[in-house]
PDB file of N, CA and C in Angstrom:
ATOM      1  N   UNK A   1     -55.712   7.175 -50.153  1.00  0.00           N
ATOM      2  CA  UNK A   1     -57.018   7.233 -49.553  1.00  0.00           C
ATOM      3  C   UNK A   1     -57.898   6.188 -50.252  1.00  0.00           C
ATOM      4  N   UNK A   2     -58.271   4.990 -49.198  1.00  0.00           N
ATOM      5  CA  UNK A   2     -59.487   4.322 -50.368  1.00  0.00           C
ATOM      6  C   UNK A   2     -60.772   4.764 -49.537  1.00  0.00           C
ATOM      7  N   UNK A   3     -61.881   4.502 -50.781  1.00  0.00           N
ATOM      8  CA  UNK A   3     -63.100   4.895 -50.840  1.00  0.00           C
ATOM      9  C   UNK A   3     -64.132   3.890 -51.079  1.00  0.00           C
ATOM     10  N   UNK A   4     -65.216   3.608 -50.578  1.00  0.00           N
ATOM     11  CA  UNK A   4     -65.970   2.821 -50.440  1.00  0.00           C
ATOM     12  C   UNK A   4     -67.546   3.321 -50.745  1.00  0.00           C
ATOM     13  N   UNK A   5     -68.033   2.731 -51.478  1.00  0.00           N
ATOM     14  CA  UNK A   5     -69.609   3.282 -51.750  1.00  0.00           C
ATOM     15  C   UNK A   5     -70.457   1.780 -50.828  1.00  0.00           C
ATOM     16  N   UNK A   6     -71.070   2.387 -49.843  1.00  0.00           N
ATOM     17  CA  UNK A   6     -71.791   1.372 -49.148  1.00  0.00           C
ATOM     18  C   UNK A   6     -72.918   1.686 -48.768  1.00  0.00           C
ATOM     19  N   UNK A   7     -74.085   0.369 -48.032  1.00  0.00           N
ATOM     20  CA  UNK A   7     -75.088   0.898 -47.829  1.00  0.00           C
ATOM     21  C   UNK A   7     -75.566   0.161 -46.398  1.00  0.00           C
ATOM     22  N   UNK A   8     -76.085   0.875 -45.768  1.00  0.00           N
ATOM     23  CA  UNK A   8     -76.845   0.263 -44.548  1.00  0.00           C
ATOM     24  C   UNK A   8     -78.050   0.247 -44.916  1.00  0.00           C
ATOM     25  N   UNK A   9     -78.748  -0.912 -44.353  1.00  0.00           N
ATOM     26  CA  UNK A   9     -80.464  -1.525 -44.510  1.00  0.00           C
ATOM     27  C   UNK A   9     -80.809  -1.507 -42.975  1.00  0.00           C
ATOM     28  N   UNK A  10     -81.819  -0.941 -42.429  1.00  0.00           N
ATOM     29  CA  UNK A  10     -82.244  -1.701 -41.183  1.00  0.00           C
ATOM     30  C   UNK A  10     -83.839  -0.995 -41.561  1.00  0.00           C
ATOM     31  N   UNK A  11     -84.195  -3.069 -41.097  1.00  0.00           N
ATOM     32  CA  UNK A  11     -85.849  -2.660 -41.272  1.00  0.00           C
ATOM     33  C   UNK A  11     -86.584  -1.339 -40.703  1.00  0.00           C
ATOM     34  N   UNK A  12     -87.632  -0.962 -41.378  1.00  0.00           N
ATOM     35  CA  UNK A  12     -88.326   0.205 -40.621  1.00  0.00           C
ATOM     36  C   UNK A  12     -87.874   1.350 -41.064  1.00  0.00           C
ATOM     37  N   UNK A  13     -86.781   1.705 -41.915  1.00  0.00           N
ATOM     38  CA  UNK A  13     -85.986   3.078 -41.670  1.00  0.00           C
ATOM     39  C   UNK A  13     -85.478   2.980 -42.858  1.00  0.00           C
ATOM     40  N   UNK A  14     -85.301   4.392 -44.056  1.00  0.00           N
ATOM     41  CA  UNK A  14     -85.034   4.336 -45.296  1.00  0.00           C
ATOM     42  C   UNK A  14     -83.274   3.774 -45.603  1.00  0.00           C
ATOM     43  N   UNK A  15     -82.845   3.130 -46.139  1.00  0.00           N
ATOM     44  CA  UNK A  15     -81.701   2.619 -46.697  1.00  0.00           C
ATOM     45  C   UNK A  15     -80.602   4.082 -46.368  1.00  0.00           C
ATOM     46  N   UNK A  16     -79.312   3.955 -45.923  1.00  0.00           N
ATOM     47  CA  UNK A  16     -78.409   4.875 -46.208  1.00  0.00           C
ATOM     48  C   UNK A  16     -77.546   4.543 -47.310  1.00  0.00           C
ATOM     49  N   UNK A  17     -77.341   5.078 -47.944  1.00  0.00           N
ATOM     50  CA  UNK A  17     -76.552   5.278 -49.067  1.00  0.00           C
ATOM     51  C   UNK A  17     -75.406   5.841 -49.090  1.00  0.00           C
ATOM     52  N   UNK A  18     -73.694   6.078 -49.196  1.00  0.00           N
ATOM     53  CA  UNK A  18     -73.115   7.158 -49.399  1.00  0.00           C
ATOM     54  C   UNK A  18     -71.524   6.696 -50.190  1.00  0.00           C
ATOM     55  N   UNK A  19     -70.606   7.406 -50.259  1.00  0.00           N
ATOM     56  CA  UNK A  19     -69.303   7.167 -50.772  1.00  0.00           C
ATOM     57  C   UNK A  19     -68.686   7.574 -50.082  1.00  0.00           C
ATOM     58  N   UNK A  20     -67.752   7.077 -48.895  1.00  0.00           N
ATOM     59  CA  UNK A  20     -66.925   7.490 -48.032  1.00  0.00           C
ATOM     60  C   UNK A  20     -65.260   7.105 -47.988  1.00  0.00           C
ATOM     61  N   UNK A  21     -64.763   7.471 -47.012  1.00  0.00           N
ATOM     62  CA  UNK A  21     -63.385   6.698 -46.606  1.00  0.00           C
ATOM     63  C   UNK A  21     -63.666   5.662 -45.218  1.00  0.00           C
ATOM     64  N   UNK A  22     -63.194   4.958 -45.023  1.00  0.00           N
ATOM     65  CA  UNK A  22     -63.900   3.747 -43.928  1.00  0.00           C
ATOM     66  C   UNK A  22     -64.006   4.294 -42.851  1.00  0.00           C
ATOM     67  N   UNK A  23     -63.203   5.418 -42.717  1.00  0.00           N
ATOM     68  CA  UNK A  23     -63.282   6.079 -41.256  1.00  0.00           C
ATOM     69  C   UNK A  23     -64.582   6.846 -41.006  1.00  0.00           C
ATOM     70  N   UNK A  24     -64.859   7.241 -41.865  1.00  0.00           N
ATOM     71  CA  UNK A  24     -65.977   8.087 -42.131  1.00  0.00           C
ATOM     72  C   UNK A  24     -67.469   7.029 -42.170  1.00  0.00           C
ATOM     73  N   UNK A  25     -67.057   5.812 -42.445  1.00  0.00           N
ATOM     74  CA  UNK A  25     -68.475   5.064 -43.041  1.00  0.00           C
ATOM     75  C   UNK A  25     -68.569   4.009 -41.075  1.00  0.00           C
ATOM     76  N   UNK A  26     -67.413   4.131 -40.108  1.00  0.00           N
ATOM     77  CA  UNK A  26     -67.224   3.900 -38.836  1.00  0.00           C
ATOM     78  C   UNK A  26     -68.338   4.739 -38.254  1.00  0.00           C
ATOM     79  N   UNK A  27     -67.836   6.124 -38.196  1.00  0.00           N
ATOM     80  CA  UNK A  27     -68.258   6.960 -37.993  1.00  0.00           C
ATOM     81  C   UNK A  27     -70.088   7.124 -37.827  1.00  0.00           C
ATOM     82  N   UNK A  28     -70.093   6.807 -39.297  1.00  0.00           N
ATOM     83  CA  UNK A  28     -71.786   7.174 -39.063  1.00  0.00           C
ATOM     84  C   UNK A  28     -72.308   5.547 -38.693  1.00  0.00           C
ATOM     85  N   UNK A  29     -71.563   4.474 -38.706  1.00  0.00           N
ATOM     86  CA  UNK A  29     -72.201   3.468 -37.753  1.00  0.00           C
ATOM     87  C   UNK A  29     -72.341   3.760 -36.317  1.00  0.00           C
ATOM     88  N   UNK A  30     -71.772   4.773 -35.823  1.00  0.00           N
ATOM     89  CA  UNK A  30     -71.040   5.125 -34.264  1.00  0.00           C
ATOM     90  C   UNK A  30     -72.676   5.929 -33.918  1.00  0.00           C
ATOM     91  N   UNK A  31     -72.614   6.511 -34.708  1.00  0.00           N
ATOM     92  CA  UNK A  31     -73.799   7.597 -34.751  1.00  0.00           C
ATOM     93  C   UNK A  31     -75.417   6.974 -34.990  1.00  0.00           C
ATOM     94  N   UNK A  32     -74.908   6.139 -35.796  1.00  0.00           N
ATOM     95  CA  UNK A  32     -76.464   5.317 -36.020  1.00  0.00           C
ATOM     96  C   UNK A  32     -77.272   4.736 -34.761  1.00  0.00           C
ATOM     97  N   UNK A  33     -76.407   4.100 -33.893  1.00  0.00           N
ATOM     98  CA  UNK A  33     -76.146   3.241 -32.616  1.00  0.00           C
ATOM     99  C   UNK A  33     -76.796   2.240 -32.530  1.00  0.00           C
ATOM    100  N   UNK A  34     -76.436   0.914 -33.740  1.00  0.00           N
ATOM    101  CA  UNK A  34     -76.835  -0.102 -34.184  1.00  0.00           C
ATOM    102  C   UNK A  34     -76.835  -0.866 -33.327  1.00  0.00           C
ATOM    103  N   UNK A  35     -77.585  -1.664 -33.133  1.00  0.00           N
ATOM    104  CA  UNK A  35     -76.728  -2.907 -31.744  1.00  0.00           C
ATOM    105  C   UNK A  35     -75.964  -3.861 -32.674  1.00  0.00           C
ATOM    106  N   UNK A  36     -74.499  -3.920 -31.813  1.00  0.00           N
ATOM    107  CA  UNK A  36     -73.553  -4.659 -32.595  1.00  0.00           C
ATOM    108  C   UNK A  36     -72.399  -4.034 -33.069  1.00  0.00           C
ATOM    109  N   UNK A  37     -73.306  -2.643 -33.035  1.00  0.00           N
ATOM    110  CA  UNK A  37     -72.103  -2.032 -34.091  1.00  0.00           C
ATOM    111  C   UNK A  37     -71.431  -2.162 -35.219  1.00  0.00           C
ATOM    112  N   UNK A  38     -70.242  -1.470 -35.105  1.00  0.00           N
ATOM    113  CA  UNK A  38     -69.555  -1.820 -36.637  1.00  0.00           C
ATOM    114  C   UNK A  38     -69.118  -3.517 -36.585  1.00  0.00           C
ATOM    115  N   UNK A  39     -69.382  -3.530 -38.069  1.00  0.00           N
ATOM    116  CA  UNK A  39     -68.687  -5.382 -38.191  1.00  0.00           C
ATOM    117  C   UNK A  39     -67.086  -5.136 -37.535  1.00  0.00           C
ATOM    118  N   UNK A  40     -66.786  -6.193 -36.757  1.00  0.00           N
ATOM    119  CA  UNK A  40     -65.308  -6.660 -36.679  1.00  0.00           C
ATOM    120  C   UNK A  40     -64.104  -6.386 -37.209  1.00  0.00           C
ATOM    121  N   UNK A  41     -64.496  -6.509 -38.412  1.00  0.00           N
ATOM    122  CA  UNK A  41     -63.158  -6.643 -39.159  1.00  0.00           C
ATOM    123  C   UNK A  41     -63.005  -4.787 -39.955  1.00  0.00           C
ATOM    124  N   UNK A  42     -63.817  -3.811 -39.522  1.00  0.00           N
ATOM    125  CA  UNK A  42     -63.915  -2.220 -39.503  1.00  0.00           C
ATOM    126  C   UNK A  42     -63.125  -1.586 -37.997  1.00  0.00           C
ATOM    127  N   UNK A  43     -63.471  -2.341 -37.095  1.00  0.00           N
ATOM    128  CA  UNK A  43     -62.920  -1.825 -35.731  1.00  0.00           C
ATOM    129  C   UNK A  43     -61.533  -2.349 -35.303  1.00  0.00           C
ATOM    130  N   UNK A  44     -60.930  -3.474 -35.719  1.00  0.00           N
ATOM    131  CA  UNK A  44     -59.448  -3.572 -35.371  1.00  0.00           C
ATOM    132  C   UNK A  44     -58.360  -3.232 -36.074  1.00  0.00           C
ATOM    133  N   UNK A  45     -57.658  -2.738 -35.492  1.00  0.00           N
ATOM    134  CA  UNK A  45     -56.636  -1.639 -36.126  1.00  0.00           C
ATOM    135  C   UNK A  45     -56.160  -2.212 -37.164  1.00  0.00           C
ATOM    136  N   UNK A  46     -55.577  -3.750 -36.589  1.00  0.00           N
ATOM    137  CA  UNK A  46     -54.364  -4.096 -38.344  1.00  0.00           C
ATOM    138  C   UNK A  46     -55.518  -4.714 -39.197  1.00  0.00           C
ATOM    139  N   UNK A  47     -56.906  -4.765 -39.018  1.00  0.00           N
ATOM    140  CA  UNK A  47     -57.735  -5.652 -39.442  1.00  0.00           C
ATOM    141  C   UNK A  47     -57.332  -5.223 -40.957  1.00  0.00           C
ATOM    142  N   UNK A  48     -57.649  -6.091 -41.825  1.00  0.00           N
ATOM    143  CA  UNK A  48     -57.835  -5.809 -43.527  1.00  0.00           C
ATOM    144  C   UNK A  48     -59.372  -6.089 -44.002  1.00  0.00           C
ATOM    145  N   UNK A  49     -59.630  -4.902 -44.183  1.00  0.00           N
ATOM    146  CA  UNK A  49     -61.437  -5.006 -44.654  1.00  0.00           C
ATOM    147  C   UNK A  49     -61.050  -5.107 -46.932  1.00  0.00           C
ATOM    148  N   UNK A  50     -62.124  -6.196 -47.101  1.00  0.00           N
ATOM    149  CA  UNK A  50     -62.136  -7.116 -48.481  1.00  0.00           C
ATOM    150  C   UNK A  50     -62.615  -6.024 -49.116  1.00  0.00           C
ATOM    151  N   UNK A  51     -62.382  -5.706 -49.905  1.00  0.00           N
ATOM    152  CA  UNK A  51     -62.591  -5.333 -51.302  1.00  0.00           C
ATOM    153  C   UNK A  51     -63.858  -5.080 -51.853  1.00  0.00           C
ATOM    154  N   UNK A  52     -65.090  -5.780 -51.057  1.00  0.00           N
ATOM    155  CA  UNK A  52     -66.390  -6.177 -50.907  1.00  0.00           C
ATOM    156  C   UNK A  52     -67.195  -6.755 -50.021  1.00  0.00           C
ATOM    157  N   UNK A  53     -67.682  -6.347 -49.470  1.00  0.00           N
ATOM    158  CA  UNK A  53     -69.042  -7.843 -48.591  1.00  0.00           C
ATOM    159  C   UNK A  53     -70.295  -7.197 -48.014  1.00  0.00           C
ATOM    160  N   UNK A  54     -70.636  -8.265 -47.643  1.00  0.00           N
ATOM    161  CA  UNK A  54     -72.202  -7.805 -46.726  1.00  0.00           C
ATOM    162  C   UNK A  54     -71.858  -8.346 -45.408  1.00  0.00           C
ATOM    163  N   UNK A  55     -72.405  -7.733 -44.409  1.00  0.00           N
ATOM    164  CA  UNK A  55     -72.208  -7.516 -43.031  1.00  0.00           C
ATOM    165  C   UNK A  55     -73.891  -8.213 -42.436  1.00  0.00           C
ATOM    166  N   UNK A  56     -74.376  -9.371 -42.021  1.00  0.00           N
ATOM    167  CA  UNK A  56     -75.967  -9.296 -41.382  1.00  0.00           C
ATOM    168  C   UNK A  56     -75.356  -9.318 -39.637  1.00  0.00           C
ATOM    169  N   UNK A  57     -76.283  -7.957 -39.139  1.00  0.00           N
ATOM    170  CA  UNK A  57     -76.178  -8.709 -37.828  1.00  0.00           C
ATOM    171  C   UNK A  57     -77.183  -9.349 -37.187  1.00  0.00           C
ATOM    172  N   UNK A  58     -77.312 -10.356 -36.554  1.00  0.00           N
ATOM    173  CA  UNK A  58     -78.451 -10.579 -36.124  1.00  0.00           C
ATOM    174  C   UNK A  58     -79.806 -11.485 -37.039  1.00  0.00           C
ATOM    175  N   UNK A  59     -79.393 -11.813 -38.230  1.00  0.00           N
ATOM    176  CA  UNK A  59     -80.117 -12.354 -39.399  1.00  0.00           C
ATOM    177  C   UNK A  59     -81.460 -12.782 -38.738  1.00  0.00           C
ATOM    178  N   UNK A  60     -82.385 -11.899 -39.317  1.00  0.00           N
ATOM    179  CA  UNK A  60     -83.841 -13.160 -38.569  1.00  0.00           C
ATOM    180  C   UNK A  60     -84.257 -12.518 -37.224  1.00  0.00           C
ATOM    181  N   UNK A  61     -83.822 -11.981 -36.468  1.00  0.00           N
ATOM    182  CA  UNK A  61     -84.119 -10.782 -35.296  1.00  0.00           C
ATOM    183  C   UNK A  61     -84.809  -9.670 -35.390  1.00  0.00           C
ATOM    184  N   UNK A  62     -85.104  -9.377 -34.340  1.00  0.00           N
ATOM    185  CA  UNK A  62     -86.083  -8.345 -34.754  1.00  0.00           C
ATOM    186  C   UNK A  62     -84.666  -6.733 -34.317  1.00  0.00           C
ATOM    187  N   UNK A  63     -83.540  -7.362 -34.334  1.00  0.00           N
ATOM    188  CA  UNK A  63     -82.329  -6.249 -34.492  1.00  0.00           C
ATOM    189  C   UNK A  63     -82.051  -6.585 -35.404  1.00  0.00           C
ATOM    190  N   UNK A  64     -81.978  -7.166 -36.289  1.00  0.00           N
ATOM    191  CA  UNK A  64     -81.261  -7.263 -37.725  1.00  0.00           C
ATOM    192  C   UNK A  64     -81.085  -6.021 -37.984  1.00  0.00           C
ATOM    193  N   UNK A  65     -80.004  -6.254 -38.959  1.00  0.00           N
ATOM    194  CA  UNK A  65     -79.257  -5.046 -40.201  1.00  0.00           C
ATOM    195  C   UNK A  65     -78.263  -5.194 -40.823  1.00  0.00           C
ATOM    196  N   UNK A  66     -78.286  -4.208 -41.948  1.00  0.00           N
ATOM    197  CA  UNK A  66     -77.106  -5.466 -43.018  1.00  0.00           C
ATOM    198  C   UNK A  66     -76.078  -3.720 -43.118  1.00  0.00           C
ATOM    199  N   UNK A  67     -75.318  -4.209 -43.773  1.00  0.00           N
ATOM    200  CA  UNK A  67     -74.219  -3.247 -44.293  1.00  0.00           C
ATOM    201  C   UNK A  67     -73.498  -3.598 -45.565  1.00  0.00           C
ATOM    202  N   UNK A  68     -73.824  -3.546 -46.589  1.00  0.00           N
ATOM    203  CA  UNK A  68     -72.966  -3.363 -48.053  1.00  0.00           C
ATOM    204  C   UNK A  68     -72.212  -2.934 -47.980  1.00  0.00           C
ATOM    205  N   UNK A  69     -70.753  -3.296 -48.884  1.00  0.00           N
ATOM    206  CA  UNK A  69     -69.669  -2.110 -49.002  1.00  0.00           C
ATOM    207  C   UNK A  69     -68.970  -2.687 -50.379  1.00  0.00           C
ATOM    208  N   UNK A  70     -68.582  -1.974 -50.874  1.00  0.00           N
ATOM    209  CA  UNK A  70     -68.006  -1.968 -52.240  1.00  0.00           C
ATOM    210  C   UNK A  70     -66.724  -1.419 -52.454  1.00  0.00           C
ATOM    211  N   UNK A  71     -65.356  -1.042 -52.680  1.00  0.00           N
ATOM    212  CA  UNK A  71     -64.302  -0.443 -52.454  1.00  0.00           C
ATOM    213  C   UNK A  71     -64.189   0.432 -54.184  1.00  0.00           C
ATOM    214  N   UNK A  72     -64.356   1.369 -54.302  1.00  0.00           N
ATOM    215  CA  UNK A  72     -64.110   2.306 -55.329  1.00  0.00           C
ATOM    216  C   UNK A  72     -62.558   2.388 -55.844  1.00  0.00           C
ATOM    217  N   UNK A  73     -62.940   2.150 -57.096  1.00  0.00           N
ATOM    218  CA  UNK A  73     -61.257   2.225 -58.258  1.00  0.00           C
ATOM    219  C   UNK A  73     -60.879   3.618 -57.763  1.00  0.00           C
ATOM    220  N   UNK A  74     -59.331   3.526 -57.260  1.00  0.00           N
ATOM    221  CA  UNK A  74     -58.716   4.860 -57.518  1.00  0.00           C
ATOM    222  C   UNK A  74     -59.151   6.198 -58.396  1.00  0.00           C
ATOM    223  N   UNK A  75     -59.219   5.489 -59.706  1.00  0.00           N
ATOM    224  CA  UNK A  75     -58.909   6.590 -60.647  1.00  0.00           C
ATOM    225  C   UNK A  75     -60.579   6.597 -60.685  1.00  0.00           C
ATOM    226  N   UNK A  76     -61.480   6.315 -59.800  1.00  0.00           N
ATOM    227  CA  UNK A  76     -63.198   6.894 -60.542  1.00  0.00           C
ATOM    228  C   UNK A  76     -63.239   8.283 -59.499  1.00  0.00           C
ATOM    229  N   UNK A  77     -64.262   8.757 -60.555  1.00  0.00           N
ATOM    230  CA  UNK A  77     -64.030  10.102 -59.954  1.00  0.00           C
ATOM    231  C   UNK A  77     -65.193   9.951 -59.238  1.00  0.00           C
ATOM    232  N   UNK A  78     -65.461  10.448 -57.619  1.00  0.00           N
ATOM    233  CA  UNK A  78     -66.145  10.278 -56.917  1.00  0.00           C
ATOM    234  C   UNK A  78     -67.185  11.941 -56.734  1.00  0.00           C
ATOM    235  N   UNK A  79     -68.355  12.099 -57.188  1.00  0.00           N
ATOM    236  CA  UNK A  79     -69.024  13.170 -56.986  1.00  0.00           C
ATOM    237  C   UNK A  79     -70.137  12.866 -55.853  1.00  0.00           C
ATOM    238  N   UNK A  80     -69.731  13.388 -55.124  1.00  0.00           N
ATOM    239  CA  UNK A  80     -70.974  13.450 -54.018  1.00  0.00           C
ATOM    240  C   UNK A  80     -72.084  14.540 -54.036  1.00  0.00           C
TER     241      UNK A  80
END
């Protein structure tokens, strides 16, 4: 199981924060109902999502929004 501590920004609206599994961090993009949606490389099946990055959609729009993600060491112990 990997785990990811990431964050969504979209102007106007407080930062989300959380520690998930990617399916789960899909999920509440699904729910958010960002325009754009999830980045690319989260939605295709054999895709390989990095280890790290930032996601802008829209940079400079008045839809902008970013997405952080970070991939959590195995062995840290994750307390939610």
């Amino acid at each position: 199981m990997t785990i990811y501590a990431w964050t969504i920004k979209v102007p106007g609206r407080q930062d989300v924060k959380h520690v998930t599994e990617l399916s789960e961090l899909c999920d509440f993009l699904r729910v958010m109902a960002l325009p754009g949606g999830a980045p690319p490389e989260f939605v295709t099946l054999d895709a390989e999502v990095s280890d790290h990055g930032t996601y802008i959609h829209n940079k400079g729009s008045k839809d902008e929004w970013s997405l952080t993600w970070t991939k959590v060491d195995g062995e840290t112990e994750v307390i939610d």
